[in-house]
Protein backbone atom coordinates (compact mmCIF):
# COMPACT_ATOMS: atom_id res chain seq x y z
CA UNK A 1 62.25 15.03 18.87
CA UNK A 2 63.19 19.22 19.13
CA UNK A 3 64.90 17.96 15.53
CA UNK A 4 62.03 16.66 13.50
CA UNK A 5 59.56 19.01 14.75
CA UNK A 6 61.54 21.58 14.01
CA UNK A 7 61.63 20.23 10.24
CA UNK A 8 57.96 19.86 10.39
CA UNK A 9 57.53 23.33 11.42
CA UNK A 10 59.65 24.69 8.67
CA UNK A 11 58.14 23.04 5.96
CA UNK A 12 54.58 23.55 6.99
CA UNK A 13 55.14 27.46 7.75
CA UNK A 14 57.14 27.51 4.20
CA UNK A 15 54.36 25.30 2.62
CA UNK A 16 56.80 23.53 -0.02
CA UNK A 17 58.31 20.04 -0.01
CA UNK A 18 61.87 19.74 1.66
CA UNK A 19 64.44 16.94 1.29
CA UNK A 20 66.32 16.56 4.72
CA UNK A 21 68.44 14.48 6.33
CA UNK A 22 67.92 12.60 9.52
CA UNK A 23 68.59 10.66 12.20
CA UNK A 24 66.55 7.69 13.38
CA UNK A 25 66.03 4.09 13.79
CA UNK A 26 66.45 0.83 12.02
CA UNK A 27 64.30 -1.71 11.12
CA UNK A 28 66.46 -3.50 13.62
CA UNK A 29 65.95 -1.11 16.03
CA UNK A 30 70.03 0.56 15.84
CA UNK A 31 70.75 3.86 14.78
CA UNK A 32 70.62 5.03 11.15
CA UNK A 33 70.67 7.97 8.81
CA UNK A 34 67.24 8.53 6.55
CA UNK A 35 66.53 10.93 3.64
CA UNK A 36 63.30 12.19 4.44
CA UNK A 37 60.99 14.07 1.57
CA UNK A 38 57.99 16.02 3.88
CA UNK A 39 55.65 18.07 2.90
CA UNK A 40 52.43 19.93 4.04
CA UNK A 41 49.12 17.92 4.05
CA UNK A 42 47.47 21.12 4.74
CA UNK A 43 44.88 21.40 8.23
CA UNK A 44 41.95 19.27 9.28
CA UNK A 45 40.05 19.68 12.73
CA UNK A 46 43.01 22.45 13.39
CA UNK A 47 45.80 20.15 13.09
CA UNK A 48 48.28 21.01 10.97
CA UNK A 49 49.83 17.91 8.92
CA UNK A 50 53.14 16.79 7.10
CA UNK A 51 53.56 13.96 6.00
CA UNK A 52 57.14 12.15 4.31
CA UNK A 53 58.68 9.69 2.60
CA UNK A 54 62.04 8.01 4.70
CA UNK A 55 64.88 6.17 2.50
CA UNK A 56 67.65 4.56 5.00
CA UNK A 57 70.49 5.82 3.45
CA UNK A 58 72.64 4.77 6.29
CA UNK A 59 75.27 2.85 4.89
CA UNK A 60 75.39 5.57 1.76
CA UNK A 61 75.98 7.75 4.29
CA UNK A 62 78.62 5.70 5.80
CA UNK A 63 80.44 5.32 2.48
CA UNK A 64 80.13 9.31 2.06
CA UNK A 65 81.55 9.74 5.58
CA UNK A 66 84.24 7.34 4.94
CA UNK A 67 84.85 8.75 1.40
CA UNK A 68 85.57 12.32 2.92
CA UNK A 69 87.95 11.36 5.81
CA UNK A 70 90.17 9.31 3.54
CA UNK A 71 90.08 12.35 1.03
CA UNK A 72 91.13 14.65 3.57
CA UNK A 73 94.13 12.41 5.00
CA UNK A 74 95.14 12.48 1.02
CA UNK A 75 94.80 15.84 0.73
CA UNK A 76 96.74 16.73 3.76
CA UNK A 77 99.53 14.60 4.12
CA UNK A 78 102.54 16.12 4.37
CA UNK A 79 103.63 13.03 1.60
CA UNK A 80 103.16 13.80 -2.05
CA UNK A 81 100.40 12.21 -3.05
CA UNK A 82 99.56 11.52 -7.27
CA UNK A 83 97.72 9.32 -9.49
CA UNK A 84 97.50 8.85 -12.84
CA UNK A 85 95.84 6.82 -15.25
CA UNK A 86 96.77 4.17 -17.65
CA UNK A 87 97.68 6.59 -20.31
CA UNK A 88 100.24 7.60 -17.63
CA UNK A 89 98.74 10.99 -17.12
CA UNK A 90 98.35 12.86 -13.68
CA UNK A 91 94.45 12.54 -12.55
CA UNK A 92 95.29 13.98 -8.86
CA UNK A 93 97.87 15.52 -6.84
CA UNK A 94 97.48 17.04 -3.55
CA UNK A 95 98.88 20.27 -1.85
CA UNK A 96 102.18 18.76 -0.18
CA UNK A 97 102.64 17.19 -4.17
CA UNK A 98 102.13 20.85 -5.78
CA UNK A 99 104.31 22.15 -2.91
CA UNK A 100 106.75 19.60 -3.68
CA UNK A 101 107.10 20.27 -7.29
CA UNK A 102 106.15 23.45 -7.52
CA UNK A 103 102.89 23.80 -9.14
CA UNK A 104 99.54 25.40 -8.58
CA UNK A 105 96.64 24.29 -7.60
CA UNK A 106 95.28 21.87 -10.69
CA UNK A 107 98.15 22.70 -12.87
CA UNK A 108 99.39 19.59 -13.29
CA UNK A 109 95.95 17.33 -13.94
CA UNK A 110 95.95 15.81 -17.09
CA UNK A 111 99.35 16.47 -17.97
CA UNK A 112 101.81 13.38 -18.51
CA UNK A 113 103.72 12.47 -15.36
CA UNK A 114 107.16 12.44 -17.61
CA UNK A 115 106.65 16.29 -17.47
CA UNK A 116 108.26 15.41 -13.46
CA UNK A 117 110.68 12.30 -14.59
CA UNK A 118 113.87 13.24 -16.04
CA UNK A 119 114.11 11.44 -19.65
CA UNK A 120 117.20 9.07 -18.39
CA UNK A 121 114.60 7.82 -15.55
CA UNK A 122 111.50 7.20 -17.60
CA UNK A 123 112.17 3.18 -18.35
CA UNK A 124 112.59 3.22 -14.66
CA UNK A 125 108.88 4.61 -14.19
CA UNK A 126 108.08 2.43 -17.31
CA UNK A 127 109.56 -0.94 -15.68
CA UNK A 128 107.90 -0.25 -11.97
CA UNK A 129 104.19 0.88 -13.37
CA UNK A 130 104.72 -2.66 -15.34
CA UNK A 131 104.97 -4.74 -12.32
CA UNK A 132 101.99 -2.82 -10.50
CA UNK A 133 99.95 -3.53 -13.37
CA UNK A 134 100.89 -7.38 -13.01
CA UNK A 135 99.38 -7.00 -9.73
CA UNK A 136 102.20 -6.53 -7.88
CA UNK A 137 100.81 -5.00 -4.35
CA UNK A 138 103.77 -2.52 -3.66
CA UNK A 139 106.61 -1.24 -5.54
CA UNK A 140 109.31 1.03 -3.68
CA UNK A 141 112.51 2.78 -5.47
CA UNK A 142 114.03 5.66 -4.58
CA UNK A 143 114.63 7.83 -7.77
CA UNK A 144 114.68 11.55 -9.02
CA UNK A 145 112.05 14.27 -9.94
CA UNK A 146 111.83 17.61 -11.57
CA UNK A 147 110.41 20.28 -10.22
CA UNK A 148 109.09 23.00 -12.32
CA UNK A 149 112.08 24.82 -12.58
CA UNK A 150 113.75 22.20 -13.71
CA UNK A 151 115.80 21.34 -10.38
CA UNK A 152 116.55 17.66 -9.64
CA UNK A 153 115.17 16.26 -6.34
CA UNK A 154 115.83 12.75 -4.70
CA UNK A 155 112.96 10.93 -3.97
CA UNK A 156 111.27 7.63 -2.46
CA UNK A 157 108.47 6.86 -4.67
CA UNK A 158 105.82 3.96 -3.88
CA UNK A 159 103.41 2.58 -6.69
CA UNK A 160 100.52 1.01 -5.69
CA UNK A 161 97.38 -0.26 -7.53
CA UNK A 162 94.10 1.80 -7.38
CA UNK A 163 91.49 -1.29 -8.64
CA UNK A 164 88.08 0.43 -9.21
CA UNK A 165 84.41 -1.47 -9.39
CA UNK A 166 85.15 -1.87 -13.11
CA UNK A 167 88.72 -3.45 -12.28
């Protein structure tokens, strides 16, 4: 209760529309989060009024929630972490990957992975991204990287399928 009529105060005393988020209830009576538009109705018999618009955006707001904590683990797990596209190029690569190879922050997006796969090793890469694509759930190998200056370093490497809405 302090919550909401705190909002209401604010956007009265302000006098301008405010999009806010919110706790509340369900339909169903359980807990949910709402996207509330209020703004000031202006005074009558020396009552100040808001009124609003509520959209449950609760399971939105689930997905959000959910999409942050599993970017986080990506971004900091001690693993290196990549992806690329089907072109083969990098698309992400988080801080233990840069660490790993020795790259700044963003320098290798967009840039082919076979910048980290020494040349003898790339039908390797080419064979084991073949049997992901072929919907094969997992593939492990253990094989060999290059970092940016150029030294050779052992490595386990797992491929696995990222299958978006659009397949």
């Amino acid at each position: 209760a302090a919550l909401y009529h705190r909002n209401h105060l604010r956007v009265i005393e302000s006098g301008r529309a405010e999009r806010i988020l919110e706790p509340g209830l369900r339909e169903d009576g359980s807990p949910g989060s709402f996207e509330v538009f209020k703004f000031p109705l202006g005074e009558r018999n020396g009552v100040r009024l808001v009124g609003g618009i509520a959209l449950d955006i609760t399971e939105r707001e689930g997905e959000r929630q959910a999409t942050e904590r599993l970017a986080a683990i990506v971004r900091d797990s001690g693993d290196a972490i990549l992806s690329k596209d089907l072109t083969g190029h990098i698309v992400s690569l988080n801080r233990a990957g840069e660490q790993l190879y020795g790259y700044g922050p963003g320098e290798l997006i967009g840039r082919p992975l076979a910048v980290l796969v020494p040349p003898e090793d790339l039908p390797e890469v080419e064979r084991a991204t073949e049997r992901v694509r072929n919907c094969e759930a997992q593939v492990r190998f253990e094989s060999v990287r290059l970092r940016r200056d150029g030294t050779r370093l052992p490595v386990q490497v797992t491929l696995s399928p990222i299958i978006d809405r659009d397949g």
